[in-house]
Protein backbone atom coordinates (compact mmCIF):
# COMPACT_ATOMS: atom_id res chain seq x y z
CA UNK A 1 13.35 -1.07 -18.48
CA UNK A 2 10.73 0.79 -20.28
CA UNK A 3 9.92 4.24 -17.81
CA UNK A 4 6.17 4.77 -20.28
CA UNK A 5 3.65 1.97 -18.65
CA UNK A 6 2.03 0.49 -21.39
CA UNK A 7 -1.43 0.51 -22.26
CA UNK A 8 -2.42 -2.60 -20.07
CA UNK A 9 -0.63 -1.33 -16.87
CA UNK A 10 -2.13 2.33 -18.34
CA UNK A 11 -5.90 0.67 -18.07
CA UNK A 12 -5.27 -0.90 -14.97
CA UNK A 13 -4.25 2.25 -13.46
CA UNK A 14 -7.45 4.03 -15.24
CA UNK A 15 -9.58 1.39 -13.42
CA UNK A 16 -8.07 1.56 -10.00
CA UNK A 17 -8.68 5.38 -9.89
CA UNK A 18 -12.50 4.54 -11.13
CA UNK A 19 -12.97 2.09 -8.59
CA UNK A 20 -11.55 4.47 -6.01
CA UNK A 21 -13.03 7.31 -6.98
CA UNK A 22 -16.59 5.64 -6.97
CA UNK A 23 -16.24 3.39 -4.13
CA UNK A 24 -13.58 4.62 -1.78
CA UNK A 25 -13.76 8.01 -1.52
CA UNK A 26 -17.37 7.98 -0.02
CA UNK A 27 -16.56 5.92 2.75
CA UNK A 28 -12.74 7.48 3.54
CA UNK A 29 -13.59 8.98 6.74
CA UNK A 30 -15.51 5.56 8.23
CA UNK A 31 -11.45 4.18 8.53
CA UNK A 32 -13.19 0.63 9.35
CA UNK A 33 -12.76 -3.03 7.54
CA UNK A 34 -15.23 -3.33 4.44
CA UNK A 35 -15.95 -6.78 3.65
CA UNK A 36 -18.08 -5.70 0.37
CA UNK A 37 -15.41 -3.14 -1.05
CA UNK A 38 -12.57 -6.03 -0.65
CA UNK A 39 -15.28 -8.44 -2.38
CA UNK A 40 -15.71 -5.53 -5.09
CA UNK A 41 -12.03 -5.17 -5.68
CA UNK A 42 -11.61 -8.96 -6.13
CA UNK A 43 -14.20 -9.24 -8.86
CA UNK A 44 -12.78 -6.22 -10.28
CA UNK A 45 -9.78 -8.47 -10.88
CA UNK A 46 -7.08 -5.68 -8.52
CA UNK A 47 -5.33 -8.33 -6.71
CA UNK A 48 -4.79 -10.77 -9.93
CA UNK A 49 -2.06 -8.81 -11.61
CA UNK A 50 0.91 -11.27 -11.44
CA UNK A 51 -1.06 -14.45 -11.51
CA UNK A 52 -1.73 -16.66 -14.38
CA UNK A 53 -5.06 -17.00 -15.43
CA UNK A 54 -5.70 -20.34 -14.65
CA UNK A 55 -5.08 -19.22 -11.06
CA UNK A 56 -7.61 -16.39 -11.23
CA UNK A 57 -5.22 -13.68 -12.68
CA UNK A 58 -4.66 -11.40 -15.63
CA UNK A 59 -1.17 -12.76 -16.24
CA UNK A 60 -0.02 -8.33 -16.51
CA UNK A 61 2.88 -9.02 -13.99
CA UNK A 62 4.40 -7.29 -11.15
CA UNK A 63 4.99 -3.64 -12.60
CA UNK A 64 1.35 -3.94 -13.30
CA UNK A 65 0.33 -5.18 -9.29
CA UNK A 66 2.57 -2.41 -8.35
CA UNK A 67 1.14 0.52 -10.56
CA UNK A 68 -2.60 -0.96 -9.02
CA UNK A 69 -1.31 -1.24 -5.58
CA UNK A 70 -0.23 2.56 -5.72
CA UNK A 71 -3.43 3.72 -7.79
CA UNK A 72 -5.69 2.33 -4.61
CA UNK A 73 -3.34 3.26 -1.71
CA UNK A 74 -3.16 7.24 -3.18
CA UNK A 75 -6.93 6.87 -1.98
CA UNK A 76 -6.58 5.17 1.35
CA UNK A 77 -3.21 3.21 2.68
CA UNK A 78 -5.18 1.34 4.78
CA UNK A 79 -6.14 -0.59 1.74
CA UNK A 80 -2.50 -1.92 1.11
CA UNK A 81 -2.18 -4.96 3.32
CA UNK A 82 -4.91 -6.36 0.71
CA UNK A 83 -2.28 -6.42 -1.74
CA UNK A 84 -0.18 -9.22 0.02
CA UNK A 85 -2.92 -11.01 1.82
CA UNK A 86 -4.76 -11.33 -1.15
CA UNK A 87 -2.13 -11.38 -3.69
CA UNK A 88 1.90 -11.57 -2.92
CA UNK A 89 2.27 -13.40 0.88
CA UNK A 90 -0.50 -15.67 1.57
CA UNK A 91 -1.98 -16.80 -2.64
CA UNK A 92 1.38 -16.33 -4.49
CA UNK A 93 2.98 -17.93 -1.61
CA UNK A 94 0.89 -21.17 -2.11
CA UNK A 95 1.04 -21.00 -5.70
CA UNK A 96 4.84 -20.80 -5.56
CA UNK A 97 5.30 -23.79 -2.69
CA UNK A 98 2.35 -25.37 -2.94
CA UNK A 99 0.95 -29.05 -3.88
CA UNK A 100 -1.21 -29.13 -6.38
CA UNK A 101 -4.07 -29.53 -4.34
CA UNK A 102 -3.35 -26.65 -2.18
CA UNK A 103 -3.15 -24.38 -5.61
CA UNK A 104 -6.50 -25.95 -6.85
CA UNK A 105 -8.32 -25.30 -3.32
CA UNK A 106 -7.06 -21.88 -1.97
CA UNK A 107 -5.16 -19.39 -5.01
CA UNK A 108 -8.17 -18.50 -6.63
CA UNK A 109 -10.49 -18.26 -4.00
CA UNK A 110 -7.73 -15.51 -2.29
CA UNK A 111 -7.15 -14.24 -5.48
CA UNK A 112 -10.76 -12.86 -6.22
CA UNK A 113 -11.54 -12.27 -2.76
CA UNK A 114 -13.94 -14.69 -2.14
CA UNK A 115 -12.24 -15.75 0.66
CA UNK A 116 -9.34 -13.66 2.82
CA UNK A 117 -6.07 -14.33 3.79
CA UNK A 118 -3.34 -14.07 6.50
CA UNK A 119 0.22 -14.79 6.85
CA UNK A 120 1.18 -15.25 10.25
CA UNK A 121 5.33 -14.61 10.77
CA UNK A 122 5.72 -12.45 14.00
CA UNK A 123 5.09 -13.21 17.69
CA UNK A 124 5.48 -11.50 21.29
CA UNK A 125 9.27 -12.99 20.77
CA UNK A 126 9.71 -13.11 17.27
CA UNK A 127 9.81 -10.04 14.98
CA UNK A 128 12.38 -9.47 12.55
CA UNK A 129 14.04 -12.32 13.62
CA UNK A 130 12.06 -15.03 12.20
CA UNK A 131 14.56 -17.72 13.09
CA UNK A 132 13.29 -16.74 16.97
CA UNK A 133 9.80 -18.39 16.09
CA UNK A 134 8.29 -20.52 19.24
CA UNK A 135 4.80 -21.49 17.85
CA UNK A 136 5.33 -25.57 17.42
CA UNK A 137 4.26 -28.24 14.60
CA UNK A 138 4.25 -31.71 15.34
CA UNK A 139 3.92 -34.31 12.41
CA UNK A 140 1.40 -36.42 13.27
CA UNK A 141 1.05 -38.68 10.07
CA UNK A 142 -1.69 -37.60 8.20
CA UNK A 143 -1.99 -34.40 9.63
CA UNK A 144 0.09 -31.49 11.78
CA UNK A 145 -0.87 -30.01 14.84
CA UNK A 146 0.16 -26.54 15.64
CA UNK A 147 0.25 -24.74 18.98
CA UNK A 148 1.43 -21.10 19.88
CA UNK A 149 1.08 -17.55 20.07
CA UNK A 150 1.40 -14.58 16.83
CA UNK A 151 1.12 -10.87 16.99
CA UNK A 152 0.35 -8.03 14.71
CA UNK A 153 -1.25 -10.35 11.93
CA UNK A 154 -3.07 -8.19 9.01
CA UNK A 155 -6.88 -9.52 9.13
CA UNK A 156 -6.10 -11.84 11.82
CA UNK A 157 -9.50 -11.36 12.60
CA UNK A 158 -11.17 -11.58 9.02
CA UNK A 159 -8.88 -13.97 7.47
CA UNK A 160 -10.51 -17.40 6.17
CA UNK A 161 -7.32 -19.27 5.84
CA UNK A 162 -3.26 -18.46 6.89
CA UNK A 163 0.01 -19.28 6.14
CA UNK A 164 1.38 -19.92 9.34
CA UNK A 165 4.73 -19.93 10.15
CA UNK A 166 6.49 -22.43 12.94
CA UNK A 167 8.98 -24.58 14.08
CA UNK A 168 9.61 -28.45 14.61
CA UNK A 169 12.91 -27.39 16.44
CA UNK A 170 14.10 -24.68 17.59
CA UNK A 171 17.23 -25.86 18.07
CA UNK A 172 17.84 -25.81 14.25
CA UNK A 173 16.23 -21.96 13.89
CA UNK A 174 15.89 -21.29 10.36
CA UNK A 175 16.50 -24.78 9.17
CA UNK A 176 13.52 -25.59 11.70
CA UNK A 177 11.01 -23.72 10.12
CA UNK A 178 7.79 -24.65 7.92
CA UNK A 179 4.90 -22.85 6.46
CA UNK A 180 1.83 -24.63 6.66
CA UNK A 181 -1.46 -23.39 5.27
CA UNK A 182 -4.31 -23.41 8.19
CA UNK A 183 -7.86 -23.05 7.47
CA UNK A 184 -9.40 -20.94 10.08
CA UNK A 185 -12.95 -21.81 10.86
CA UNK A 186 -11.64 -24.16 13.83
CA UNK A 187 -11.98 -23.86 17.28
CA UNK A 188 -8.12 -23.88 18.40
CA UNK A 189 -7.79 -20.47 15.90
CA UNK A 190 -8.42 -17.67 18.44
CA UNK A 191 -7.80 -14.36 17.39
CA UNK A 192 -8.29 -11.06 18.95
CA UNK A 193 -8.25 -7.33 17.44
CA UNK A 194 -5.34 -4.97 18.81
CA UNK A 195 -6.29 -1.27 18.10
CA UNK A 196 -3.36 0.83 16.49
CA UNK A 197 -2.98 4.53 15.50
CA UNK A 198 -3.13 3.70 11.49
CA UNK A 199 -4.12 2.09 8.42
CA UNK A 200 -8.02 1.16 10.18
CA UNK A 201 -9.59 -0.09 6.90
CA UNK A 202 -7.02 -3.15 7.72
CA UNK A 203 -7.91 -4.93 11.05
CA UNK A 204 -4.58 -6.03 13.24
CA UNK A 205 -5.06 -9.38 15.33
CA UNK A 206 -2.62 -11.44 18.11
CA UNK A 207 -3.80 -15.05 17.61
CA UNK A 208 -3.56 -17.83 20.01
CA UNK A 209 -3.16 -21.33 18.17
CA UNK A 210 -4.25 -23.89 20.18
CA UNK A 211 -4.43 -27.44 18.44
CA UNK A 212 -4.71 -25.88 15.36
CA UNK A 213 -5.05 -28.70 12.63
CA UNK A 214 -3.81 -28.56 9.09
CA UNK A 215 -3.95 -31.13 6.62
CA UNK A 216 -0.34 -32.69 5.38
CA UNK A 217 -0.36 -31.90 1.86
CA UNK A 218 -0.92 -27.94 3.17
CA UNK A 219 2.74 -28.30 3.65
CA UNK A 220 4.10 -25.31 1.56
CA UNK A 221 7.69 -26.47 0.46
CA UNK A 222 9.69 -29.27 2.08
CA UNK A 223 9.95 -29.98 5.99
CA UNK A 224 12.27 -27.35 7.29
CA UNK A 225 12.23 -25.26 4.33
CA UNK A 226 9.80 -22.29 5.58
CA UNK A 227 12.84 -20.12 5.66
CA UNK A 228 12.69 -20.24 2.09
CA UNK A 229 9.37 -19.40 1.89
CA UNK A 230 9.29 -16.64 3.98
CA UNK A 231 12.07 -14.93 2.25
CA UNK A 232 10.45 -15.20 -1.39
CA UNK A 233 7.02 -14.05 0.24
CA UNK A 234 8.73 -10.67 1.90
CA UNK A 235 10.65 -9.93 -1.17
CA UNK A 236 7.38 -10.07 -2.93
CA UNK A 237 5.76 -8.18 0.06
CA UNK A 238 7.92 -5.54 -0.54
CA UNK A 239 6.26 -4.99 -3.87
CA UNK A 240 2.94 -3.84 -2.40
CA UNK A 241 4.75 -2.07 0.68
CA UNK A 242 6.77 0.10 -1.27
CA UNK A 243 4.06 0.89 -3.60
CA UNK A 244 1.64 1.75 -1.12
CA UNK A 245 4.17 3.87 0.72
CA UNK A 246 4.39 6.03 -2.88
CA UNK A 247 0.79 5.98 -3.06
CA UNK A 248 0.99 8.27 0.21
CA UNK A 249 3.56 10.33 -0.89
CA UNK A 250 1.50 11.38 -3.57
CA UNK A 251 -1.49 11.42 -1.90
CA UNK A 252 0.33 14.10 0.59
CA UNK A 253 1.35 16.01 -2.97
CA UNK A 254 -1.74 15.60 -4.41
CA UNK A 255 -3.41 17.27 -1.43
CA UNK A 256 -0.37 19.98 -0.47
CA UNK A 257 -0.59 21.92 -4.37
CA UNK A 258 -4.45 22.08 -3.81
CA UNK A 259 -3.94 23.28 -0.73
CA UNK A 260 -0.69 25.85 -1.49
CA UNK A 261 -2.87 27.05 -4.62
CA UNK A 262 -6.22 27.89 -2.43
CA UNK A 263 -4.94 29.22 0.85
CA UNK A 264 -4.19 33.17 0.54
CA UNK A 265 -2.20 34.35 3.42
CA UNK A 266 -0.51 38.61 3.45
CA UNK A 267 -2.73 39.02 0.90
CA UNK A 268 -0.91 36.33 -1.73
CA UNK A 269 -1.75 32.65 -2.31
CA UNK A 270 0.98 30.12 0.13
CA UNK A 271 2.29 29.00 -3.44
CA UNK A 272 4.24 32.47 -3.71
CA UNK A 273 5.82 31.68 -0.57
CA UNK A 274 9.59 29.89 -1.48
CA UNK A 275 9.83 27.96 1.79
CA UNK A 276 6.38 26.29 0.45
CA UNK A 277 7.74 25.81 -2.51
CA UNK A 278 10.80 23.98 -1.39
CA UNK A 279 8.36 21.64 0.43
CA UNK A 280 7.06 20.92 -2.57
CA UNK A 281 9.98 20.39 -4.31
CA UNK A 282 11.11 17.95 -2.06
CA UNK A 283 7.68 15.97 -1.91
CA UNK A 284 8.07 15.79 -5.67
CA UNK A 285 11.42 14.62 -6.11
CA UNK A 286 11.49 11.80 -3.16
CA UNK A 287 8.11 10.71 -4.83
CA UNK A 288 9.13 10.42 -8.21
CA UNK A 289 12.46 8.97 -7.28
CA UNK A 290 10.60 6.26 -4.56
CA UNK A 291 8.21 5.65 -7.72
CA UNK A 292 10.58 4.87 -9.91
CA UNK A 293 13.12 2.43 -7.69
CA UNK A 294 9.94 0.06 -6.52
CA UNK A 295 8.92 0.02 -10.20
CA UNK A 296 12.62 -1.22 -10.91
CA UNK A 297 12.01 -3.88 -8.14
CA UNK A 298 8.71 -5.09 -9.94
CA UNK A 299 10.25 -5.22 -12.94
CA UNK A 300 13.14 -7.43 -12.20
CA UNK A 301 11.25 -9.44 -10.98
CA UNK A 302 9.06 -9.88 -13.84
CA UNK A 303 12.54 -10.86 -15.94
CA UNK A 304 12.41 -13.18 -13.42
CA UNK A 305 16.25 -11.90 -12.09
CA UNK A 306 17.59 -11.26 -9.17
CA UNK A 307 15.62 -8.41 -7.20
CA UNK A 308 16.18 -8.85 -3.20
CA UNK A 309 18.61 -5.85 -2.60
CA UNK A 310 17.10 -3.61 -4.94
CA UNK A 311 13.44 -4.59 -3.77
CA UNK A 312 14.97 -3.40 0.19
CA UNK A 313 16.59 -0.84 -1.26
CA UNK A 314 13.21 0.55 -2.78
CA UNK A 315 11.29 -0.44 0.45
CA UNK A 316 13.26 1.11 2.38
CA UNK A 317 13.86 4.60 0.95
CA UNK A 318 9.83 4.72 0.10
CA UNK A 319 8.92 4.15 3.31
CA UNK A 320 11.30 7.03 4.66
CA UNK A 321 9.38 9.27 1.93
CA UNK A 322 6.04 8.07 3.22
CA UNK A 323 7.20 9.92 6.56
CA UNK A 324 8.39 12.50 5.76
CA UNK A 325 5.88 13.77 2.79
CA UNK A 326 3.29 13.66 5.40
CA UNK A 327 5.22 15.49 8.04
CA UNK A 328 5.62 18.47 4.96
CA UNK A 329 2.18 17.96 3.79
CA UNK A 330 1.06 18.77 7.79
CA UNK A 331 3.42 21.94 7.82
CA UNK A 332 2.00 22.97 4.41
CA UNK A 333 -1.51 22.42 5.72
CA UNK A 334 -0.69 24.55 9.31
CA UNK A 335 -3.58 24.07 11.39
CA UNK A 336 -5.67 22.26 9.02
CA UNK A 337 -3.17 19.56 8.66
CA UNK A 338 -3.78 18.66 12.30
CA UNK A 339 -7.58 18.71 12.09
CA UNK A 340 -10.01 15.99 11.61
CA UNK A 341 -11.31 17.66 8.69
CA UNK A 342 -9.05 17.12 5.95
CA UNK A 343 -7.43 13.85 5.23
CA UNK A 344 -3.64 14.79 5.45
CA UNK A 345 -3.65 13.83 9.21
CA UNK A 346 -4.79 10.16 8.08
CA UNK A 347 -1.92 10.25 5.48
CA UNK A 348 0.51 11.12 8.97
CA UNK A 349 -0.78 8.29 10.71
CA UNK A 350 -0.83 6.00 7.91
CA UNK A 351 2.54 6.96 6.60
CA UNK A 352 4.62 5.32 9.79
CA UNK A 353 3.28 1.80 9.22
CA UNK A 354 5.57 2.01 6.25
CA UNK A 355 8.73 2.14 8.50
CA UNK A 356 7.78 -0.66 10.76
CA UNK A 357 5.49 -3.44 8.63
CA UNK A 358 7.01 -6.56 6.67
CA UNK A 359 10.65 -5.65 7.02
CA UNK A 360 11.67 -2.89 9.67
CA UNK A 361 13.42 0.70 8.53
CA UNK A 362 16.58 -0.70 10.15
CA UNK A 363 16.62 -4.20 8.87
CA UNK A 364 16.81 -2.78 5.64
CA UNK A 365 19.36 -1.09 6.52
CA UNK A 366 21.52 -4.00 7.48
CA UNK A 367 20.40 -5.84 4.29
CA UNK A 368 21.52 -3.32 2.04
CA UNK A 369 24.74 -2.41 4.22
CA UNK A 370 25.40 -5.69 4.18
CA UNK A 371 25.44 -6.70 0.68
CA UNK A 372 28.11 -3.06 -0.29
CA UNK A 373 30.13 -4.33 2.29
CA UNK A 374 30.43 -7.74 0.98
CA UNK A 375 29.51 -9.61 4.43
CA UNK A 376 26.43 -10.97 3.11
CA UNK A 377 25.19 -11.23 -0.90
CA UNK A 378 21.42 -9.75 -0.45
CA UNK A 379 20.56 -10.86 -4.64
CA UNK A 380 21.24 -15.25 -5.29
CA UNK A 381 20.24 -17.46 -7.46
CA UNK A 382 16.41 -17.53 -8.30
CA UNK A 383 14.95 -20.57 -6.69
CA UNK A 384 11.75 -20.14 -8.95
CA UNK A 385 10.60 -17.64 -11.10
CA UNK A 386 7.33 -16.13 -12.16
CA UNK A 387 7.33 -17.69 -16.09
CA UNK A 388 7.16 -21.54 -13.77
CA UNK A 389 3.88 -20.82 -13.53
CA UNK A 390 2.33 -18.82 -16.42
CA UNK A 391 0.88 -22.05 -17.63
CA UNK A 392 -0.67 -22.95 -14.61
CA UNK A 393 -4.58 -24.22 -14.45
């Protein structure tokens, strides 16, 4: 691996902080869903990094979504979840598993935001264990009919079409599952905001699927192979999570030296001061080390090897950062930290998303422990790998 980005992922970075400068930063403090800025970054081409471009994409690979996906979240976190609904879970997803007519009619249109995505895994019984899933799919010839409950979807609310997740028997559990892609402008597709504490430029939904129709060919893999899929679209998740996690370290950073360098307290600038300066040492290093393991991640899996357990690994340890960089940019920041004024209290709120979204704090941990104690492999075989696609049209 490479550690200099070269000048592609370099101008891609240089455009996400353009594009955030000019267009996020003036609307920071509205912390509501932005149907034009989304539209804006699609055309702008942020969510096409590791597609071909016969699917809509710059073909610049996963380092390069991950470098964007950080650029864009240093400005607001609550801009992350774009980077799988519009680009790793719900489009690559299809592209990966799909038919061709399911690549033709959806990839593109996700990929430049013309339309908007969901991906619909957990439910008010089914978290982290996917193989717990309840909501039902019956074959019915030409079409499938899907009935059931999910919770804490990611634009739920705004999403156009979904990659729904279910069972045709539960009796099976993983070996049960399928992921089908629904369209949502149907009556049976009932979703319903839930308000949360974070990340408010991203609207949260529980959805009640009631006779929910989906074509057959929207079949995403075989019959009782959405295990597979689901695994391949997390890994990939886990992309954009950990790189918007790093985006809020630095964000905290970013925000903590301005601060430490302005604020005079005894007569001498908080900078002087060595317990602020061991904050700041530690926001550094566990940024620069998150940084650089999700990076590793991305770039495996643009060799197209192996990358589950160091992808978790990555995941894992940047969302821990996330936390705590924000807890030392609020001590840093005293009493300002906890006002309304300046944005570090957004970065606290934002940060703990990070723990709990697409892959819990502790089921990384069992992942990785896991896989060093030999009980269960976390890295197999590729099934497919990015170059099947590259000459995709």
């Amino acid at each position: 691996m490479d550690f200099d980005l070269n000048e592609e992922q370099l101008a891609m970075e240089r455009m996400a902080r353009n594009f955030a400068e000019k267009e996020i930063i003036p609307n920071l403090k509205k912390e509501e869903f932005n149907r034009e800025l989304v539209r804006k970054m699609g055309e702008l081409g942020l969510f096409g990094s590791a597609f071909p471009e016969g699917m809509g994409g710059s073909a610049s690979g996963f380092l390069a979504h991950s470098v964007v996906c950080e650029t864009i979240s240093t400005y607001d976190s609550g801009l992350r979840a774009l980077f799988n609904l519009q680009a790793m879970t719900v489009p690559y997803a299809m592209m990966e598993w799909g038919c061709e007519a399911v690549r033709k009619k959806y990839v593109k249109a996700l990929v430049s935001a013309e339309k908007l995505g969901c991906t619909c895994f957990s439910e008010p019984n089914a978290g982290s264990d996917i193989a717990a899933i309840e909501t039902k799919v019956v074959d019915k010839g030409d079409h499938f009919l899907i009935n059931g409950s999910k919770t804490w979807i990611s634009h739920g609310t705004v999403a156009d079409y979904a990659v729904v997740y279910c069972t045709h028997d539960r009796s099976l559990k993983h070996n049960g599952l399928c992921a089908i892609v629904v369209e949502t402008n149907q009556p049976g597709w009932q979703p319903h905001e839930i308000p949360k504490l974070g990340d408010k430029a991203s609207p949260i939904a529980e959805i009640g699927l009631e006779d929910v129709v989906a074509p057959r060919a929207n079949l995403l893999g075989e019959w009782g192979s959405g295990f597979k899929v689901a695994m391949t679209a997390l890994d990939r998740g886990r992309i954009s999570v950990g790189s918007g996690a790093v985006g809020i370290c630095q964000a905290c950073l970013n925000a903590s030296v301005k601060y430490a360098n302005e604020r005079v307290q005894f007569g001498r600038p908080i900078r002087d001061y060595q317990m602020v300066k061991h904050l700041i040492a530690d926001m550094v290093t566990y940024t620069e080390t998150a940084r650089l393991m999700v990076r590793r991640g991305a770039w495996l899996n643009d060799q197209g090897r192996p990358f589950t357990r160091e992808i978790a690994v990555a995941k894992y340890f940047a969302g821990e950062a996330a936390v705590r960089a924000a807890g030392w940019a609020m001590e840093i920041h005293g009493g300002m930290g906890y006002s309304l004024e300046l944005p570090v209290e957004k970065y606290y709120r934002d940060s703990k998303l990070y723990q709990v979204g697409e892959g819990t704090a502790n089921i990384m941990r069992l992942l990785i422990a896991d896989d060093a104690l030999g009980l269960k492999k976390a890295n197999r075989p590729r099934l497919k790998v990015p170059g099947d696609f590259r000459d995709l049209s």
